[in-house]
C-alpha atoms as a PDB file:
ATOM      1  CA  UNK A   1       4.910   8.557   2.382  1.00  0.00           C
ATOM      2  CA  UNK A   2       2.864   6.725  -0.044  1.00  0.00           C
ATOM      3  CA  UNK A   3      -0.318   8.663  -1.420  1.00  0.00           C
ATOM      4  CA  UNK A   4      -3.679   6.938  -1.037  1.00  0.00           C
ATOM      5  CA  UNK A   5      -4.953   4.850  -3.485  1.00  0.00           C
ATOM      6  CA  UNK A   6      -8.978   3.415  -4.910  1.00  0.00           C
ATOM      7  CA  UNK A   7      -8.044   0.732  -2.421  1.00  0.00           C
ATOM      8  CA  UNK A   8      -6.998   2.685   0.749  1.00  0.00           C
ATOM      9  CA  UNK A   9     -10.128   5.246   0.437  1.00  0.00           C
ATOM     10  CA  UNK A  10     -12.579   2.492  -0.806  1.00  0.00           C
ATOM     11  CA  UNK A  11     -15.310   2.638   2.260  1.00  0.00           C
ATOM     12  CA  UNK A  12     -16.552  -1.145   3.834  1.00  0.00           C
ATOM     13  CA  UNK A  13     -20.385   0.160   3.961  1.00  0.00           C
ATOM     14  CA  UNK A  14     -20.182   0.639   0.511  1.00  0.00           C
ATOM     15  CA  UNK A  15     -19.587  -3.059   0.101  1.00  0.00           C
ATOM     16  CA  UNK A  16     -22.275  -4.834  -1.965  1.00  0.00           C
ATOM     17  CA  UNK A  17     -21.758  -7.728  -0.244  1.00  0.00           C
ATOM     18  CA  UNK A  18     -21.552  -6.633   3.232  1.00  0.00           C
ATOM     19  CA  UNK A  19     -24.879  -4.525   2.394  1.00  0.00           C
ATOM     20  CA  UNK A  20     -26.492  -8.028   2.410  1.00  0.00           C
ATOM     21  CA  UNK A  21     -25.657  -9.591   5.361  1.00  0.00           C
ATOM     22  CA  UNK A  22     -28.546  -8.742   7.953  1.00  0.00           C
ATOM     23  CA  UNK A  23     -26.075  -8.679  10.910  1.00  0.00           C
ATOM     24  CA  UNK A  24     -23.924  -6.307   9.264  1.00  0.00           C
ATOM     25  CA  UNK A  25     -24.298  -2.852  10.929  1.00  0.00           C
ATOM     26  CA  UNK A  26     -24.046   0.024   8.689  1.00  0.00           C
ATOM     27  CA  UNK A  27     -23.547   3.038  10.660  1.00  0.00           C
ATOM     28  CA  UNK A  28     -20.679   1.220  12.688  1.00  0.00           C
ATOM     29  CA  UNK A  29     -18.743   0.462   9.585  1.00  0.00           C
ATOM     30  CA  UNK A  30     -18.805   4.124   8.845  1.00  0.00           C
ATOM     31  CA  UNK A  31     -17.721   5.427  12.011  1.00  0.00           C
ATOM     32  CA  UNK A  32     -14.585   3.232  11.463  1.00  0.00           C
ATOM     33  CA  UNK A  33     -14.393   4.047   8.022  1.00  0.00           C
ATOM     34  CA  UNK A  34     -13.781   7.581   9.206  1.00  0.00           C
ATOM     35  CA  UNK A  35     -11.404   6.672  11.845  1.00  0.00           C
ATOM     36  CA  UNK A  36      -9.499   4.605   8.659  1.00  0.00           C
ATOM     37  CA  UNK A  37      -9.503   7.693   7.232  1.00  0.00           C
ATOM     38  CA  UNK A  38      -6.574   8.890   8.715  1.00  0.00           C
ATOM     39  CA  UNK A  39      -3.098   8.005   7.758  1.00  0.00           C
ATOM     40  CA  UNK A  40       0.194   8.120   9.425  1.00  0.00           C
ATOM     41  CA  UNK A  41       1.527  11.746   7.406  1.00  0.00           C
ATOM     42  CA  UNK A  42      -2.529  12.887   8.197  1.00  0.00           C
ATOM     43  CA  UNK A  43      -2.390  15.546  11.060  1.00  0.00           C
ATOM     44  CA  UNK A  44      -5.663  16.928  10.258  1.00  0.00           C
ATOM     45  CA  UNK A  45      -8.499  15.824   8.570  1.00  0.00           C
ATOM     46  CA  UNK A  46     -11.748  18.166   7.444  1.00  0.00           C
ATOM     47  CA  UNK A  47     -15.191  16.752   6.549  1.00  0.00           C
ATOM     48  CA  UNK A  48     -14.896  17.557   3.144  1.00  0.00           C
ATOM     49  CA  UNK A  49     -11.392  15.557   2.668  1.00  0.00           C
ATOM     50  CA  UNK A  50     -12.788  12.745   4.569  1.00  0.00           C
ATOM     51  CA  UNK A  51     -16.282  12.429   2.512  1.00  0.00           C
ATOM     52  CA  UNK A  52     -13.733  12.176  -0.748  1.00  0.00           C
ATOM     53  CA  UNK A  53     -11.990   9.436   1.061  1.00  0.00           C
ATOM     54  CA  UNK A  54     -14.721   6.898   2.276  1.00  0.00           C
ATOM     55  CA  UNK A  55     -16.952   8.252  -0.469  1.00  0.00           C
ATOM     56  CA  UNK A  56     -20.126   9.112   1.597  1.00  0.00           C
ATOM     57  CA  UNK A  57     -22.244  11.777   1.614  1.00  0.00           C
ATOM     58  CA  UNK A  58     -20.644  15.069   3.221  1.00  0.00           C
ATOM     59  CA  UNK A  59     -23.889  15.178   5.709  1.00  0.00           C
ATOM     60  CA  UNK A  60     -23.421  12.002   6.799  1.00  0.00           C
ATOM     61  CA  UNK A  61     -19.605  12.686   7.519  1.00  0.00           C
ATOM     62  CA  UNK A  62     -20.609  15.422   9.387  1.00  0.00           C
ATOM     63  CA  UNK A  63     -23.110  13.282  11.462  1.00  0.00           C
ATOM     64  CA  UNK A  64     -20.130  11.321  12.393  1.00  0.00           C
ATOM     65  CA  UNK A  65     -17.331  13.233  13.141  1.00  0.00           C
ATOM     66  CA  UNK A  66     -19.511  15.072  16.064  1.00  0.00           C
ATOM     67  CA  UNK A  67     -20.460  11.300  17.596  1.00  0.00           C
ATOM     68  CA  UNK A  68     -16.763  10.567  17.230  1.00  0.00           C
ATOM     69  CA  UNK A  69     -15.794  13.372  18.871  1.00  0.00           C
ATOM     70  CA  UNK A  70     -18.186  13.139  21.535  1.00  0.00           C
ATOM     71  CA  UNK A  71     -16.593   9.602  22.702  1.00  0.00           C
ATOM     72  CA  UNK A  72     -12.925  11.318  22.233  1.00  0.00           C
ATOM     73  CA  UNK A  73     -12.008   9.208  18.881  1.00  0.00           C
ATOM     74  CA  UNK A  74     -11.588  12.500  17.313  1.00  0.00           C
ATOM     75  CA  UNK A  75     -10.573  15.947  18.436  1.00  0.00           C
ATOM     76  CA  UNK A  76     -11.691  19.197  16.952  1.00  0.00           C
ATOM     77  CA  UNK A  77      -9.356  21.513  16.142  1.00  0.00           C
ATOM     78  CA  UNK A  78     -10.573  24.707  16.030  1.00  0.00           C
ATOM     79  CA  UNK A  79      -7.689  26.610  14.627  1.00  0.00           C
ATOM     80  CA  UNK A  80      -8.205  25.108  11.426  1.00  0.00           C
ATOM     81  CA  UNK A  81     -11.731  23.781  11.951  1.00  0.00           C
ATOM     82  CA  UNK A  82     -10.404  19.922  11.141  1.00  0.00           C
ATOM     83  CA  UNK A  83     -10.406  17.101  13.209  1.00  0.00           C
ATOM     84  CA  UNK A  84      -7.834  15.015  14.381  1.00  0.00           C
ATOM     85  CA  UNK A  85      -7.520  11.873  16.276  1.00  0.00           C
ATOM     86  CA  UNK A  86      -8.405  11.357  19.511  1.00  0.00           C
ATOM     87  CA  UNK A  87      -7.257   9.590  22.645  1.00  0.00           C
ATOM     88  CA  UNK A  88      -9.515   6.850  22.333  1.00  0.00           C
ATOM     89  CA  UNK A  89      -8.139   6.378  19.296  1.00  0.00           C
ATOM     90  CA  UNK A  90      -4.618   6.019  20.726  1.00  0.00           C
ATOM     91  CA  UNK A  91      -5.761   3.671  23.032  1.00  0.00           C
ATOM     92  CA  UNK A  92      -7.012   0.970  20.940  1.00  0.00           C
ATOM     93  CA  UNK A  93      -3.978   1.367  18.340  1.00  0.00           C
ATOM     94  CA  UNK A  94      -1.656   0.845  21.686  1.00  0.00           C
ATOM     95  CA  UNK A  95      -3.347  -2.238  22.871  1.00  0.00           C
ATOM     96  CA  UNK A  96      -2.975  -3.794  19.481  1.00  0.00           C
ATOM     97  CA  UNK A  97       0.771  -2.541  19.051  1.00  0.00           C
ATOM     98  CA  UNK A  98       1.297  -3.653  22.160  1.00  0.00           C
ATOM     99  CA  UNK A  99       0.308  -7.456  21.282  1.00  0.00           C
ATOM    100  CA  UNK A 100       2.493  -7.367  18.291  1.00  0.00           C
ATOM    101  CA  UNK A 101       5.458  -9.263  20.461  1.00  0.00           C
ATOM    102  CA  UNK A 102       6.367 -10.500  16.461  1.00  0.00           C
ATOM    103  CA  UNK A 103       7.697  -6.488  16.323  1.00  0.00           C
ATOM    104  CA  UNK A 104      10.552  -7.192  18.904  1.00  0.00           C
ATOM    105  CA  UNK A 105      11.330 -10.328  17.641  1.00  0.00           C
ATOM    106  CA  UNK A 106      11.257  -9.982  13.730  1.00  0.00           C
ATOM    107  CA  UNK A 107      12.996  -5.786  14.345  1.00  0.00           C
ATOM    108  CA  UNK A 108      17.120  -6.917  14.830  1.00  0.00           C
ATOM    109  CA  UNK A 109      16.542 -10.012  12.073  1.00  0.00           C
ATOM    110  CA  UNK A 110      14.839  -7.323  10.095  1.00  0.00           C
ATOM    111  CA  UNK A 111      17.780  -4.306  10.356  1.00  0.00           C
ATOM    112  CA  UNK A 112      20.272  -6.827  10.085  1.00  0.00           C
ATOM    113  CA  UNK A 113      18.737  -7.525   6.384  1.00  0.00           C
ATOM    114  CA  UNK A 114      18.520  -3.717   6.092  1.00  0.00           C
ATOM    115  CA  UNK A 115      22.118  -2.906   6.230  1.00  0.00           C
ATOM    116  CA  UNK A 116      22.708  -5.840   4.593  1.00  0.00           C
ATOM    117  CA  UNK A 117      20.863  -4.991   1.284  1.00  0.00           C
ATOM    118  CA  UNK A 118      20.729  -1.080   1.613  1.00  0.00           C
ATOM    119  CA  UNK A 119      17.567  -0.900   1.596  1.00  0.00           C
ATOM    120  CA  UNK A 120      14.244  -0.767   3.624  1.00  0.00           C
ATOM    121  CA  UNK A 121      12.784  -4.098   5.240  1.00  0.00           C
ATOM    122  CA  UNK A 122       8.989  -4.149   6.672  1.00  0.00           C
ATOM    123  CA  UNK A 123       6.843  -5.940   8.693  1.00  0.00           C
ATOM    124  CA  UNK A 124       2.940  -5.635   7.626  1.00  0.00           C
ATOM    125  CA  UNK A 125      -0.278  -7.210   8.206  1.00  0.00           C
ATOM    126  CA  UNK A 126      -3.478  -6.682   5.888  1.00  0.00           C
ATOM    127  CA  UNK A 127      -6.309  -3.998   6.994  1.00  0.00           C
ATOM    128  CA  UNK A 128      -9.282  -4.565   4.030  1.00  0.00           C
ATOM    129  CA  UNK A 129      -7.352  -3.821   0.714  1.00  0.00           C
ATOM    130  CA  UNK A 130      -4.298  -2.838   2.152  1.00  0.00           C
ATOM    131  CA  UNK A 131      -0.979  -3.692   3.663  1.00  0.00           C
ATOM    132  CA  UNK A 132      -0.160  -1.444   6.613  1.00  0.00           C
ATOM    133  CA  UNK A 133       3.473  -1.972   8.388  1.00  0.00           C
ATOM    134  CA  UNK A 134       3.440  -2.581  11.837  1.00  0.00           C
ATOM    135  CA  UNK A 135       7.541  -2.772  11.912  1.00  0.00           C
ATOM    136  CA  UNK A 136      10.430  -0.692   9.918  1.00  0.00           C
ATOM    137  CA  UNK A 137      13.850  -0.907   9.150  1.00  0.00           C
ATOM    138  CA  UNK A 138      16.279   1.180   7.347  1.00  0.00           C
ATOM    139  CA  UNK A 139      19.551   0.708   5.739  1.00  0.00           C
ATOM    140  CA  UNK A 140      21.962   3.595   7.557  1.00  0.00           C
ATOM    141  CA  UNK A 141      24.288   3.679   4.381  1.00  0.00           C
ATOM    142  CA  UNK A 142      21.701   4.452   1.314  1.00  0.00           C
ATOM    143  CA  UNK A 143      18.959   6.232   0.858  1.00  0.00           C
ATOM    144  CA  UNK A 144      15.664   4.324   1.283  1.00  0.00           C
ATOM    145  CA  UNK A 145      11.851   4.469   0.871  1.00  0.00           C
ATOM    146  CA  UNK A 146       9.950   6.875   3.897  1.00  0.00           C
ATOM    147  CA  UNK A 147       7.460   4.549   4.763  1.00  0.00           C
ATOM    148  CA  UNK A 148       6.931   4.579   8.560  1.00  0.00           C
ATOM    149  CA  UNK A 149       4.644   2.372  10.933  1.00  0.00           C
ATOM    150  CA  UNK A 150       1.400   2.434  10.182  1.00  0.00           C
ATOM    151  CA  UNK A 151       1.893   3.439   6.258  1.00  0.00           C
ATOM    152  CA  UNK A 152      -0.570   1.424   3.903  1.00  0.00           C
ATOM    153  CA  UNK A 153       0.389   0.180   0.733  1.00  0.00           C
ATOM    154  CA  UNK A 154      -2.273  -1.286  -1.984  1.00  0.00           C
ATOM    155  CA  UNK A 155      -2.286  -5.593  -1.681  1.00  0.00           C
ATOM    156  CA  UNK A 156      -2.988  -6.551  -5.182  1.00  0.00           C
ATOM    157  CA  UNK A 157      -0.011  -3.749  -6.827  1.00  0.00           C
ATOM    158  CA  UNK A 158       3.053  -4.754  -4.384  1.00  0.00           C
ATOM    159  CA  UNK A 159       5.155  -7.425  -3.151  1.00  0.00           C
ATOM    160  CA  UNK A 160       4.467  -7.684   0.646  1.00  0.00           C
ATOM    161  CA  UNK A 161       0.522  -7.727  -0.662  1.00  0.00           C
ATOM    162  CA  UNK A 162       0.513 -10.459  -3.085  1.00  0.00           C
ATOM    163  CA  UNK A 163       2.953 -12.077  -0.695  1.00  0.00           C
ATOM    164  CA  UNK A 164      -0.272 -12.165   1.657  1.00  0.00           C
ATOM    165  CA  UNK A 165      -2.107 -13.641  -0.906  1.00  0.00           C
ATOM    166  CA  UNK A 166      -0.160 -15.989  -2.283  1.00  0.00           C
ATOM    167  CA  UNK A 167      -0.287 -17.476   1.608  1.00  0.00           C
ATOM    168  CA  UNK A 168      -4.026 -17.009   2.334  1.00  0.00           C
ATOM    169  CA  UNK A 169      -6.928 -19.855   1.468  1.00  0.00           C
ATOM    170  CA  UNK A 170      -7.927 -19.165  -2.245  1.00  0.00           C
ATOM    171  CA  UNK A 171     -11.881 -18.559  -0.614  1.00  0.00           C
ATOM    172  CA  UNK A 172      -9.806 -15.553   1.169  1.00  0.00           C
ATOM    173  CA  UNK A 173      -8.417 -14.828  -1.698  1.00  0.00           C
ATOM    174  CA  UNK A 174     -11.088 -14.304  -4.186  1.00  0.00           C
ATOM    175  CA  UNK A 175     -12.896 -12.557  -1.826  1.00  0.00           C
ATOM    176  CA  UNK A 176     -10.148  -9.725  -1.580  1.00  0.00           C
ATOM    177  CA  UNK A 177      -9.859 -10.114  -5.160  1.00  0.00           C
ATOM    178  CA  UNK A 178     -13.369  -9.188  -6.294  1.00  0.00           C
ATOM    179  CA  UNK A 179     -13.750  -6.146  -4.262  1.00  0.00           C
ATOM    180  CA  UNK A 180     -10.215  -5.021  -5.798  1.00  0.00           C
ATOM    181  CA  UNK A 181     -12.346  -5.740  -9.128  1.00  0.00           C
ATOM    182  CA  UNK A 182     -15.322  -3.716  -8.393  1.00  0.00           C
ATOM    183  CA  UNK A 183     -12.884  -0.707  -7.442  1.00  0.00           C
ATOM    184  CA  UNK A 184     -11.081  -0.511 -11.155  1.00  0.00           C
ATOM    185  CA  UNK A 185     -12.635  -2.784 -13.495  1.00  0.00           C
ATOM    186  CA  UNK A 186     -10.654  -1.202 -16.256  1.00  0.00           C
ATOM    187  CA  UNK A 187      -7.320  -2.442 -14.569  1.00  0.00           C
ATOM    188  CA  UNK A 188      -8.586  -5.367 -13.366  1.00  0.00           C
ATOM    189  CA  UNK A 189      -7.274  -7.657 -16.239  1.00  0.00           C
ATOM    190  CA  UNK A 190      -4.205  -6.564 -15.649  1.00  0.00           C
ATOM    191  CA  UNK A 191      -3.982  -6.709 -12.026  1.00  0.00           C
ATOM    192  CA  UNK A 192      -5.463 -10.335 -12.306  1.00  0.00           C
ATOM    193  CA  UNK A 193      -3.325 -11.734 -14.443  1.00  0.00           C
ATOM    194  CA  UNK A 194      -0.571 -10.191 -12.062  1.00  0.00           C
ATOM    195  CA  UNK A 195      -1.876 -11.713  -9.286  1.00  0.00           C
ATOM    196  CA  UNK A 196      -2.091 -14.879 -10.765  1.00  0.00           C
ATOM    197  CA  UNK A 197       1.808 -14.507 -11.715  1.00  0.00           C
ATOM    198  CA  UNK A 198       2.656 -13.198  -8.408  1.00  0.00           C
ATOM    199  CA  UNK A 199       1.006 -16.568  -7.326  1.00  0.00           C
ATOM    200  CA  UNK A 200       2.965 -18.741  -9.581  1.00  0.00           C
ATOM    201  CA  UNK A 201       6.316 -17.232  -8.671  1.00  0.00           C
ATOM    202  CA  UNK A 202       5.678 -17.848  -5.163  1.00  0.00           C
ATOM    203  CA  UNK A 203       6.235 -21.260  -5.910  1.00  0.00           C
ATOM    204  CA  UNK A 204       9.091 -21.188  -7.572  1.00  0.00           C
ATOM    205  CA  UNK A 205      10.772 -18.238  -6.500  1.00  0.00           C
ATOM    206  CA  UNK A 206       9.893 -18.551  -3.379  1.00  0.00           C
ATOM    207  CA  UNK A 207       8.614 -14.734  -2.914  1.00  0.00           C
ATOM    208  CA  UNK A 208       6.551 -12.466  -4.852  1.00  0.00           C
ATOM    209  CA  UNK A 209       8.423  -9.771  -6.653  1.00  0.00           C
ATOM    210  CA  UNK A 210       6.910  -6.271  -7.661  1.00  0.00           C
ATOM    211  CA  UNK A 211       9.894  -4.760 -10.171  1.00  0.00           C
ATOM    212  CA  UNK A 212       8.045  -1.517 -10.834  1.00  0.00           C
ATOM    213  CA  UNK A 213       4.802  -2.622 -10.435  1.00  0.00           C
ATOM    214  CA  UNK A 214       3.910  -0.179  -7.497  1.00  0.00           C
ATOM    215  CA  UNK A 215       5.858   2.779  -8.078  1.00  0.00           C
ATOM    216  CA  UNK A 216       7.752   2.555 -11.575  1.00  0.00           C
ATOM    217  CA  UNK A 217      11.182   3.050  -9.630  1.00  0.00           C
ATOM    218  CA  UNK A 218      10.411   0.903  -6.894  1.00  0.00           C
ATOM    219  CA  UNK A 219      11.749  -2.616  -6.400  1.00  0.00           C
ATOM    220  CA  UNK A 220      10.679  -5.277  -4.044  1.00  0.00           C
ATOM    221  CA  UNK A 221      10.477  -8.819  -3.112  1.00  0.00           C
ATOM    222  CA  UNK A 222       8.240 -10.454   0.063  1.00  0.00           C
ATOM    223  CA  UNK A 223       7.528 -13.438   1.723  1.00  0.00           C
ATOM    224  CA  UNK A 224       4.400 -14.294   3.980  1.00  0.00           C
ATOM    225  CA  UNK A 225       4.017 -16.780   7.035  1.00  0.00           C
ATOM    226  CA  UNK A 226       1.092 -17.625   9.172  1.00  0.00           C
ATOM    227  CA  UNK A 227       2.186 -17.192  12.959  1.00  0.00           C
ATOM    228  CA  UNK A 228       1.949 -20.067  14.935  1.00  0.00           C
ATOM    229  CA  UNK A 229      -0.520 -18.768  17.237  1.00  0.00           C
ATOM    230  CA  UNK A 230      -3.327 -18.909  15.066  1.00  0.00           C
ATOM    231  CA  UNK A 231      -3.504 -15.375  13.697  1.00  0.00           C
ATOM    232  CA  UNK A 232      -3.712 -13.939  10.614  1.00  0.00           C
ATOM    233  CA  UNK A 233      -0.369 -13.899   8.141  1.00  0.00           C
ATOM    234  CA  UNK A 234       2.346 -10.981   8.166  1.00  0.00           C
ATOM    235  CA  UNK A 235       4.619 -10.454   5.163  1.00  0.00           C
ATOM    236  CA  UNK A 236       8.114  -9.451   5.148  1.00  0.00           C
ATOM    237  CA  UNK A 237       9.135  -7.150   2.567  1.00  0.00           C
ATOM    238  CA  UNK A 238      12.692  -5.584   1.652  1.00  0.00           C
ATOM    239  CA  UNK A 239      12.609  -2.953  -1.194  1.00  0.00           C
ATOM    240  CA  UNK A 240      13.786   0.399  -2.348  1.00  0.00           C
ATOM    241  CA  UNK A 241      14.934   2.331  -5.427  1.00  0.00           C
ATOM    242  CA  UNK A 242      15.585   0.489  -8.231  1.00  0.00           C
ATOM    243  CA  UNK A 243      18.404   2.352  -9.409  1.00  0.00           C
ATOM    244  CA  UNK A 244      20.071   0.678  -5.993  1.00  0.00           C
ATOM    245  CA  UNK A 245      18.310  -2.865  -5.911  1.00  0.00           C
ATOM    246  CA  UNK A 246      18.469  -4.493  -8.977  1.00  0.00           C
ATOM    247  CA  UNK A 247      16.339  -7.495 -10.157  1.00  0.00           C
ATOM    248  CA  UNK A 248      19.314  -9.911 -10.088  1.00  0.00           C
ATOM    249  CA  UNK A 249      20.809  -8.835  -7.078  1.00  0.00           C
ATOM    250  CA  UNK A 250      16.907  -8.910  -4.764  1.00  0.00           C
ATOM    251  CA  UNK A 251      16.623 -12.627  -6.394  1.00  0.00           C
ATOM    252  CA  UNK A 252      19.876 -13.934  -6.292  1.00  0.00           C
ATOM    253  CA  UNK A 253      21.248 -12.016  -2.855  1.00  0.00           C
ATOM    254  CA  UNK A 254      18.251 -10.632  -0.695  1.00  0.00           C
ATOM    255  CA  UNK A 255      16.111 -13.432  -1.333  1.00  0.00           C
ATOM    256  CA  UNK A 256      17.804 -16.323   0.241  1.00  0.00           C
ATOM    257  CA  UNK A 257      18.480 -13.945   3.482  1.00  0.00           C
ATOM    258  CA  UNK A 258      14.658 -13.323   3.564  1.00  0.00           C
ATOM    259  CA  UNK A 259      13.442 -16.688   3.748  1.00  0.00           C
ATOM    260  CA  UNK A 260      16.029 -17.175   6.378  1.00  0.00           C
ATOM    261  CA  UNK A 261      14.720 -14.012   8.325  1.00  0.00           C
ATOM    262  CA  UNK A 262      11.300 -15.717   8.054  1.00  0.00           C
ATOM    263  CA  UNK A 263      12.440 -19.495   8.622  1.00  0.00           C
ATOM    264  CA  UNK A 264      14.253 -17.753  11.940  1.00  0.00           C
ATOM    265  CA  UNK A 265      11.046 -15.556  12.775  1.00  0.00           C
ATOM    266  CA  UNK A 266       8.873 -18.476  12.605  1.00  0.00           C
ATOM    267  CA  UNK A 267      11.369 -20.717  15.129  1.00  0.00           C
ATOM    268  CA  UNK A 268      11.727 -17.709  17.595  1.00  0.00           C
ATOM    269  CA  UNK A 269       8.036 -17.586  17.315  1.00  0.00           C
ATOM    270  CA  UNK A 270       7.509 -21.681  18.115  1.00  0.00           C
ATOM    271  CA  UNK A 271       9.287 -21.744  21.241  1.00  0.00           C
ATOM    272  CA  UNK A 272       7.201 -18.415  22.891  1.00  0.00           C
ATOM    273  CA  UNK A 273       3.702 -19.735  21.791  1.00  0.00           C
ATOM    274  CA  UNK A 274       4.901 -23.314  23.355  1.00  0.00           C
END
């Protein structure tokens, strides 16, 4: 499981931007900044550990987690005096899982590519400055990466991000770009100039690559597609250690076999929006 990073814990009411907009509500994007909080490996959460995360003031968090628990988004535990989430909670995440037909359709092209490659293949969608997968599948002959549904990875350090924003409007992409530069502005440089590489190789690699970018024995490659029914774009990632997935062999080997996954994906996808 992936530790959180400046991007995952970075709260949306702390926004500049969003602080100017007059329709923007404040105390809403708090409550869900709590519930954002939480993260697959997370069983239990206290208000100290969640102030640190979203970066507001521990009275505030406290304010919160009692109205959250009061409409059953959270559940106090009192064993360990932490919260946890709620059933409300597991409503809303099963109404949107349960929309994701793309999941069924994209999981045997996706293990197919798994066993294939030895390695892990993914399925995510962007939530504010990160990816978080929505579908998993794992090589059964090697070991792999142990990131499960709902794990978040930064967008601007890996190859199923920059994927996304290689294939989103530049407007959309600036935009996610400047609030990953008022979160590190010492980085920043280099994570631009990335980016802009990332961008570049998209082109003429046809996937963006992240060769221990992320995780300094991590390898990767991803490529993003816009769904035909309007929605937002996923990315398809396959990575894993980089002592078992060389450079060469992603580029030369897994790459072709991805675009095809996607190329497939996006047919399959055609025929049940028509």
């Amino acid at each position: 499981m992936a530790k959180d990073t400046d991007e995952d814990r970075v709260s949306a009411s702390d926004k500049p931007k969003m602080k100017e907009d007059r329709h923007f509500v404040t105390a809403l994007a708090r409550g869900l900044d709590v519930l954002a909080c939480f993260r697959s490996g997370d069983k239990t959460l206290g208000n100290q550990e969640i102030a640190e995360r979203t970066k507001l003031p521990k009275s505030t968090v406290s304010r919160l987690t009692y109205t959250l628990t009061k409409l059953s988004y959270l559940q106090y535990d009192e064993n360990v005096g932490k919260y946890k989430l709620g059933t409300a909670t597991l409503a809303l995440g099963s109404a949107m899982l349960s929309k994701l037909d793309i999941r069924q359709l994209a999981r045997p092209l996706m293990q197919e590519l798994a066993d294939f490659s030895s390695a892990t293949v993914s399925l995510g969608m962007r939530d504010r400055l990160s990816m978080i997968y929505v579908e998993n599948c794992r090589s059964q002959t090697a070991l792999t990466l142990r990131l499960d549904v709902g794990g978040r990875i930064p967008i601007a350090r890996t190859a199923m991000g920059r994927a996304y924003l290689a294939e989103v409007s530049s407007s959309e992409r600036n935009d996610i770009l400047e609030r990953v530069r008022e979160l590190d502005e010492l980085a920043w440089p280099a994570i631009r100039d990335r980016v802009t590489r990332s961008i570049e190789e998209y082109k003429t690699l046809g996937c963006c690559t992240s060769f221990g970018d992320w995780q300094s024995d991590v390898n990767a490659i991803a490529i993003a597609f816009k769904p035909n029914d309007g929605s937002a774009p996923l990315s398809v990632n396959c990575g894993g250690p980089a002592f078992n997935l060389s450079r060469e062999f992603l580029l030369q080997e897994v790459q072709p076999r991805l675009a095809q996954l996607v190329e497939r994906l996006q047919r399959t996808l055609s025929g049940s929006y028509s």
